[in-house]
Protein backbone atom coordinates (compact mmCIF):
# COMPACT_ATOMS: atom_id res chain seq x y z
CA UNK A 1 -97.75 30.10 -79.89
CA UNK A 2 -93.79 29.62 -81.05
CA UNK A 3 -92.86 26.36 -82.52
CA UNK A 4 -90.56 24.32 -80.25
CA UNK A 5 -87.64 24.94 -83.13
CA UNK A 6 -87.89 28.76 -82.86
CA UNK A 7 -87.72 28.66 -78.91
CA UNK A 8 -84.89 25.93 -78.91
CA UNK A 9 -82.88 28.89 -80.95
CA UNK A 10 -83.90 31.37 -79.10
CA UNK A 11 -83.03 29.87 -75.49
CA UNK A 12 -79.61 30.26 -77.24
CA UNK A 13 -80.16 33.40 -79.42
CA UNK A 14 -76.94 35.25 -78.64
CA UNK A 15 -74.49 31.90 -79.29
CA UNK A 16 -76.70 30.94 -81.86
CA UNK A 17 -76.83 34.04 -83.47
CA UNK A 18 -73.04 35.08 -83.43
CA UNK A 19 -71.92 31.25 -84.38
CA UNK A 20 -73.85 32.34 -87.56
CA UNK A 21 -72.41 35.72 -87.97
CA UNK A 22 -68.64 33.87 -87.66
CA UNK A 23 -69.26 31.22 -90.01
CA UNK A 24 -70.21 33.95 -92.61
CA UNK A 25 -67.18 36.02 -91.84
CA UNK A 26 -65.07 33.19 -92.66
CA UNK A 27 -66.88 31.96 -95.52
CA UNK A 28 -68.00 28.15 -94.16
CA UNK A 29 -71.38 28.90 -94.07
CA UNK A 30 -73.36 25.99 -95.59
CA UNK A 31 -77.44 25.40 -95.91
CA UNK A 32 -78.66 22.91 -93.43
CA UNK A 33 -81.03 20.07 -95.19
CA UNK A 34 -84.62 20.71 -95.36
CA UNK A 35 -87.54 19.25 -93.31
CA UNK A 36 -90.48 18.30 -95.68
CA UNK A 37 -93.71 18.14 -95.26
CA UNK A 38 -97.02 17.59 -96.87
CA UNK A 39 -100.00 20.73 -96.80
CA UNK A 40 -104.26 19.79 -98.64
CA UNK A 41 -105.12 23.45 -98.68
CA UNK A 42 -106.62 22.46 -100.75
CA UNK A 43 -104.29 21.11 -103.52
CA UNK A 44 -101.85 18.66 -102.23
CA UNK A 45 -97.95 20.43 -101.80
CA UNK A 46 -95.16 19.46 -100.23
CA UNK A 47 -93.21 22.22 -98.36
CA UNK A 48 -89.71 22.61 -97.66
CA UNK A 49 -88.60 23.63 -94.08
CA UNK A 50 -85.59 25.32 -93.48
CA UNK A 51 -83.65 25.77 -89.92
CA UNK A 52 -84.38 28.66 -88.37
CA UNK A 53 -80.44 29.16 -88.17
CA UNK A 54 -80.81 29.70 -92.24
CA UNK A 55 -84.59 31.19 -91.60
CA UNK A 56 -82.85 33.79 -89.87
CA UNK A 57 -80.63 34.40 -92.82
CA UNK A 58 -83.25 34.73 -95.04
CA UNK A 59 -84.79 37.58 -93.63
CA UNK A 60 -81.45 39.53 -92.98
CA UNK A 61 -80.59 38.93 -96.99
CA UNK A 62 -84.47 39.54 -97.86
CA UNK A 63 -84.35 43.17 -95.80
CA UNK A 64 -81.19 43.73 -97.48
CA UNK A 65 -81.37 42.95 -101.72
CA UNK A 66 -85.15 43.55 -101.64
CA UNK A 67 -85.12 47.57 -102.34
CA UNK A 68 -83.22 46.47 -105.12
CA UNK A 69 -85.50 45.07 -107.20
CA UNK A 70 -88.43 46.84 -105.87
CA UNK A 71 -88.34 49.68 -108.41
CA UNK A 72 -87.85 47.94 -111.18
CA UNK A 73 -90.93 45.84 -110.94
CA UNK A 74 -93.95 46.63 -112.63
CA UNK A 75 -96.65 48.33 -110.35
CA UNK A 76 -99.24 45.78 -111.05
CA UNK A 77 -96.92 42.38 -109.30
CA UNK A 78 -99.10 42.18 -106.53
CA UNK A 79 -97.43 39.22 -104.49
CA UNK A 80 -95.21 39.21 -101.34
CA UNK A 81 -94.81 43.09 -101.53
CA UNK A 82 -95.09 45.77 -99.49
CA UNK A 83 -98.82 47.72 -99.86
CA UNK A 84 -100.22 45.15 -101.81
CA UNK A 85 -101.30 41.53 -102.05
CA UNK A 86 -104.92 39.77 -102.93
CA UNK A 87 -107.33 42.39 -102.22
CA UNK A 88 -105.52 44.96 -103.72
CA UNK A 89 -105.04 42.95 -107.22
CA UNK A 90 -108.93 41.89 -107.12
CA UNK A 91 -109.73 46.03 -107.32
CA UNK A 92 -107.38 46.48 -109.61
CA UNK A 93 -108.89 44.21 -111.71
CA UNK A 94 -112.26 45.47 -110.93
CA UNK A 95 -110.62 48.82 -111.68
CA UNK A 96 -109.64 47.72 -115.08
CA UNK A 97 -112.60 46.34 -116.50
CA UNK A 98 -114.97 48.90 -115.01
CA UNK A 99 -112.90 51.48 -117.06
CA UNK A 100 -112.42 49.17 -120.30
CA UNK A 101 -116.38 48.92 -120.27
CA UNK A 102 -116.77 52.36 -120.44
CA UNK A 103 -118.89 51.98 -117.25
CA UNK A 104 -120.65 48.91 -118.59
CA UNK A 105 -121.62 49.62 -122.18
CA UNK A 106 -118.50 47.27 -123.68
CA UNK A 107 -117.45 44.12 -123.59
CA UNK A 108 -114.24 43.07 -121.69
CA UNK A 109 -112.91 39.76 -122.11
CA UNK A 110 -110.55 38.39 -119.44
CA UNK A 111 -107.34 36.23 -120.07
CA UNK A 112 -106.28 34.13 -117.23
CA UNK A 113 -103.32 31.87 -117.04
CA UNK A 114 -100.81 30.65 -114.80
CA UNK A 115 -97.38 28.35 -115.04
CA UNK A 116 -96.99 24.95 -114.68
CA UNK A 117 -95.40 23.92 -111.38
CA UNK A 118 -93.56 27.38 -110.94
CA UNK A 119 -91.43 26.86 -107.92
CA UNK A 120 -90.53 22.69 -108.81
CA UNK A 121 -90.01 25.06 -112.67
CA UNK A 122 -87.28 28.09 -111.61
CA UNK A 123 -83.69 27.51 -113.73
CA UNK A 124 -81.17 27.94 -111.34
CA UNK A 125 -78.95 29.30 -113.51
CA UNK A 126 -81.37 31.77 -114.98
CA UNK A 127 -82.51 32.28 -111.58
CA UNK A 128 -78.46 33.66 -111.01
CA UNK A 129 -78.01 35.66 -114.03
CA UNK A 130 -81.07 37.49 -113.24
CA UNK A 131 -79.84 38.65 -109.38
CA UNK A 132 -76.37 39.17 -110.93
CA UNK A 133 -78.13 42.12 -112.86
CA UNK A 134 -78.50 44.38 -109.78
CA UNK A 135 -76.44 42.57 -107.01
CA UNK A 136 -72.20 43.21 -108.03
CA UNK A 137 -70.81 42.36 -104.86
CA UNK A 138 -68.96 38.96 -105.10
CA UNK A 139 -69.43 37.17 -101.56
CA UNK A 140 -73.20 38.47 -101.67
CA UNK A 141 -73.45 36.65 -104.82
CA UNK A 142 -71.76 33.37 -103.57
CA UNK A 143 -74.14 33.40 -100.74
CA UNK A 144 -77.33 33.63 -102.60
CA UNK A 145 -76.08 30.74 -104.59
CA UNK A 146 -75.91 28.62 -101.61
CA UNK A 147 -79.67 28.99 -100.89
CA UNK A 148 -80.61 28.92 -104.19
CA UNK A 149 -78.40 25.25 -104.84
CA UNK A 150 -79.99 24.07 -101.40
CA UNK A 151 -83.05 22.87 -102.53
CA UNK A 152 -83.58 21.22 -105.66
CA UNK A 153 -87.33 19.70 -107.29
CA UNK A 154 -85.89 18.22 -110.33
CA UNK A 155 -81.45 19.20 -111.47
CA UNK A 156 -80.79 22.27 -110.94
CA UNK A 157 -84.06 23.51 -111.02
CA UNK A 158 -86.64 24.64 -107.97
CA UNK A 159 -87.31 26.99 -104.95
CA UNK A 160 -88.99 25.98 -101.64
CA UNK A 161 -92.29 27.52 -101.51
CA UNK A 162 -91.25 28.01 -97.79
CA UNK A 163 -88.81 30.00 -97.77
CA UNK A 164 -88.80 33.93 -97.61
CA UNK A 165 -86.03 34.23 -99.96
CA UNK A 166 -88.27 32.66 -102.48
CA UNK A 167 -91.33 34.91 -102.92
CA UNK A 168 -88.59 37.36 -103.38
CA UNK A 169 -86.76 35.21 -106.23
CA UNK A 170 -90.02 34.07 -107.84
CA UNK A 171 -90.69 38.02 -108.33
CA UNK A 172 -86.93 38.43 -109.56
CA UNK A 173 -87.73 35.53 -111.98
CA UNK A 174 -91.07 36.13 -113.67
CA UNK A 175 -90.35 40.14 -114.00
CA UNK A 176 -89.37 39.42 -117.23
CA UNK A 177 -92.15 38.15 -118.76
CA UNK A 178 -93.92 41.04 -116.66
CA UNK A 179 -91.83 43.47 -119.04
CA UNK A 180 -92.25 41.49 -121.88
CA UNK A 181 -95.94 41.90 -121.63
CA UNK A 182 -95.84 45.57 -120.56
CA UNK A 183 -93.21 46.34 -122.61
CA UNK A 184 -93.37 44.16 -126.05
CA UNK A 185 -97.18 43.44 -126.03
CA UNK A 186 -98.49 46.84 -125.07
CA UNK A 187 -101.09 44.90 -122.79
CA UNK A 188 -101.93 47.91 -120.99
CA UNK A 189 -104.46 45.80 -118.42
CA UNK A 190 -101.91 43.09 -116.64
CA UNK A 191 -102.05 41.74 -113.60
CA UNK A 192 -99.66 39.41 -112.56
CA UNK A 193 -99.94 37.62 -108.43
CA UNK A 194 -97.71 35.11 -108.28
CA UNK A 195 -97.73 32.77 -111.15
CA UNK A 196 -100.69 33.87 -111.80
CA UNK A 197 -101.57 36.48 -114.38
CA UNK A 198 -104.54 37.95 -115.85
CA UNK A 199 -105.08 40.21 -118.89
CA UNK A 200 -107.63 42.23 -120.21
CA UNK A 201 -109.07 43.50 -123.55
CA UNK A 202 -112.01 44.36 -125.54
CA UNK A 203 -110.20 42.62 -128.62
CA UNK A 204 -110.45 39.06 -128.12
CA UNK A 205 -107.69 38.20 -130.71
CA UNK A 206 -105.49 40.83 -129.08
CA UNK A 207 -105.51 38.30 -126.25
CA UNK A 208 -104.78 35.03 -127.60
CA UNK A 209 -102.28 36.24 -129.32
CA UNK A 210 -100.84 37.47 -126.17
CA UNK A 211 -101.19 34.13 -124.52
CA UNK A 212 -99.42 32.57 -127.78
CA UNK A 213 -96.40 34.71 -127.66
CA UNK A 214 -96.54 34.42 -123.53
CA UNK A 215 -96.31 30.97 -124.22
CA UNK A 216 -93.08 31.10 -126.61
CA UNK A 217 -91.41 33.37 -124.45
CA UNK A 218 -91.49 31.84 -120.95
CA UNK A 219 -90.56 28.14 -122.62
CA UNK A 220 -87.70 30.00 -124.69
CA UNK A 221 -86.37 32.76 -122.02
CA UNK A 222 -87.44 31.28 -118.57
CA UNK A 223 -87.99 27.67 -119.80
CA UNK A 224 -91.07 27.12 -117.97
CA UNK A 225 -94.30 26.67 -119.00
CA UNK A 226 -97.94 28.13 -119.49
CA UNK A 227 -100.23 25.40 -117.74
CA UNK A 228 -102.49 24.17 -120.91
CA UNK A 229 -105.18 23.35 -118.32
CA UNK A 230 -105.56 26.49 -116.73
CA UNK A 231 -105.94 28.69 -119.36
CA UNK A 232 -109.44 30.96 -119.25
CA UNK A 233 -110.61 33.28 -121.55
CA UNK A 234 -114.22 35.02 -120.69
CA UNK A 235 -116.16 37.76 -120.33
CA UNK A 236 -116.27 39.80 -117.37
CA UNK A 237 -120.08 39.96 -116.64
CA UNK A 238 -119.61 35.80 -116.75
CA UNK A 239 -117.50 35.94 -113.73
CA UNK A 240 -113.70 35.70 -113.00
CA UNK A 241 -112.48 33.38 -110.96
CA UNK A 242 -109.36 35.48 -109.39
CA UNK A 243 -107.53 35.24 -106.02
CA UNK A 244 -110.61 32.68 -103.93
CA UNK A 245 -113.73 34.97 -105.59
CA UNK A 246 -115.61 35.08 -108.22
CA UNK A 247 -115.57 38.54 -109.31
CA UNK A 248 -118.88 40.16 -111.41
CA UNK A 249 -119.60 43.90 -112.56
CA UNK A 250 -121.37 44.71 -109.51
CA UNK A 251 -120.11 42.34 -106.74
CA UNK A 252 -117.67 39.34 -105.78
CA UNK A 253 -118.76 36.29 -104.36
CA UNK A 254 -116.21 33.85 -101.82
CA UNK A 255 -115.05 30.96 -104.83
CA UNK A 256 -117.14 27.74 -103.61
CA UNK A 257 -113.95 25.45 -102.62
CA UNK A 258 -112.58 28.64 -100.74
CA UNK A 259 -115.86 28.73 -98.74
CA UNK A 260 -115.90 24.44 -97.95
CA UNK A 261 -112.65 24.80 -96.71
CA UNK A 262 -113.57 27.81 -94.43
CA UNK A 263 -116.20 25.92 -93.01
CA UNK A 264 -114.34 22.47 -92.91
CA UNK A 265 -111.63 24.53 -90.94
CA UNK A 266 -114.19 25.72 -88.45
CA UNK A 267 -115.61 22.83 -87.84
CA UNK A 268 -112.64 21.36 -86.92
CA UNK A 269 -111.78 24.34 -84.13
CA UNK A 270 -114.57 23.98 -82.81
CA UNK A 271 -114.31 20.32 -82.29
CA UNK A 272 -110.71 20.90 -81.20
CA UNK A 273 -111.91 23.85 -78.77
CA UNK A 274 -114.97 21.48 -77.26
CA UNK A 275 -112.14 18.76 -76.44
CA UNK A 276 -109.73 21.16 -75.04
CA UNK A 277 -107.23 20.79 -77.74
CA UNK A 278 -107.09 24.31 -78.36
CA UNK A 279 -108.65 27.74 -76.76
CA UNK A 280 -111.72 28.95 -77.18
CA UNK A 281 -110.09 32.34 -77.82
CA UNK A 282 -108.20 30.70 -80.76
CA UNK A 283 -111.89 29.85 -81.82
CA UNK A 284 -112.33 33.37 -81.92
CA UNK A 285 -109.44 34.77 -83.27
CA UNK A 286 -110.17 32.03 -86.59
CA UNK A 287 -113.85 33.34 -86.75
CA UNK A 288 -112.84 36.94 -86.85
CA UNK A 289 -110.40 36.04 -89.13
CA UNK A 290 -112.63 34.90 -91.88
CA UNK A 291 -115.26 37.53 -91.11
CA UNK A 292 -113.21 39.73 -92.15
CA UNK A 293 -112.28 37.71 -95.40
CA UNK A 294 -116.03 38.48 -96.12
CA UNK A 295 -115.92 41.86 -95.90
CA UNK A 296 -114.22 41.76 -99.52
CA UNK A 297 -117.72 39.95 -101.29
CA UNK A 298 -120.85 39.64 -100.12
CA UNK A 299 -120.75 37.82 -97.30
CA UNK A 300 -123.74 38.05 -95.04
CA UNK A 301 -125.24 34.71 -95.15
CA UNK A 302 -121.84 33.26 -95.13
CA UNK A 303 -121.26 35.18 -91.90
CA UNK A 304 -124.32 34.25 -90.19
CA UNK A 305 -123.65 30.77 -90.86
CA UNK A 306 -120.29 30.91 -89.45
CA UNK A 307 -121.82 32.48 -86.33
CA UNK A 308 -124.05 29.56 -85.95
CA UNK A 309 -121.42 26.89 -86.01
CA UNK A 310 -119.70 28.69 -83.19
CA UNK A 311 -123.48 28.71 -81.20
């Protein structure tokens, strides 16, 4: 079902549409203020709504800079692009340490990090320089600097987590330290979703000295920060918390707080559904949904008991 704000612009699409198109021509196009709002899912964030007047925009700039910077990311940036995303980075890292084990007869030890606060983090400044590299034209520019400047966490710093523009920028932003890592390191097994990276090795030195020089180069280049807290280095066979599973030599499991929110969730559908808050159909749609969630670990008894809830 549309939210009442996207059919409000759409009963007016065409005026709506071409008032937005004029103001750009003439260059008074300005960001409308953001509606905020707090998400448990299940760390607390707060997420910044735009319009859908400058929602709009986003995707028309997104489909238009993105094949930009597509090439010259690294093949293993799994997040917000095309043909890839959390399944695909969970084989890959399967991939990896299946081939660094020499089919299980070495030991492969697993770096995992991610950055503090990322999005409240991003240097708008930086954040410029870094889309001035591929995008020359002038207005284009000017324009991205208007969404970028709209939103601020702390000054001049920060990217909405909701906006489309910004899985695109966060890409843009951390690429560097993607090539640093290819490129300076030699870490041959990198995986990078998000803010969150993972690197593997049979040398376990090889890897905290990666995360040491990591951690010099994002504060000094990107000035943002390796989260000291979230910083894991294991072996594979112990199990590697990656992406909501636990992933093993031989199988993945569903990560336990990923699975007690699934069931919370139900729970709560089907009490909605049994007071006629929503469908039953959506009822459906949410269990078939997470089913096929489980078809990436082992899942049976997970499934069963999701079947039950809905009996």
């Amino acid at each position: 079902m549309k939210k009442m704000d996207v059919l409000e612009f759409a009963q007016n699409a065409e005026e709506n549409l071409f008032g937005l198109i004029n103001d750009l021509k003439l260059g008074r196009y300005q960001h409308s203020q953001y509606s905020r709002f707090v998400v448990c899912d299940p760390k607390r964030r707060e997420i910044a709504k735009a319009s859908v007047r400058d929602r709009v925009l986003h995707h028309a700039i997104h489909r238009v800079i993105v094949s930009l910077f597509e090439p010259s990311f690294i093949f293993d940036s799994y997040s917000s692009r095309k043909e890839k995303g959390i399944h695909l980075a969970g084989k890959r890292l399967d991939s990896f340490a299946l081939k660094l084990s020499r089919n299980h007869t070495k030991t492969v030890w697993v770096l995992q990090a991610d950055v503090k606060k990322f999005f409240d983090s991003v240097n708008h400044e930086i954040l410029s320089v870094f889309l001035e590299k591929k995008i020359k034209n002038e207005e284009g520019m000017e324009l991205l600097k208007i969404i970028i400047n709209s939103f601020e966490a702390l000054e001049n710093r920060g990217i909405p987590l909701g906006n489309l523009t910004s899985q695109l920028f966060s890409n843009v932003y951390l690429d560097a330290m993607d090539q640093f890592v290819k490129r300076e390191l030699q870490a041959k097994y990198y995986i990078r979703y998000a803010d969150d990276i993972v690197i593997l090795s049979l040398d376990r030195d090889f890897l905290e000295n990666c995360l040491q020089r990591i951690s010099v180069f994002v504060e000094e280049e990107l000035k943002i920060k390796i989260h000291p807290q979230k910083i894991s280095l294991k072996k594979w066979h112990q199990g590697i918390d990656f992406l909501g599973y636990v992933r093993f030599p031989f199988y993945s499991v569903m990560r336990t707080k990923t699975k007690q929110r699934m069931f919370h969730k139900i729970k709560k559908k089907k009490a909605d559904c049994e007071i006629g808050n929503i469908s039953e159909n959506s009822l459906q749609q949410s269990l078939q949904s997470y089913c096929g969630v489980l078809k990436h670990c082992r899942g049976y008894k997970i499934k069963n008991k999701l079947n039950s809830i809905d009996r």
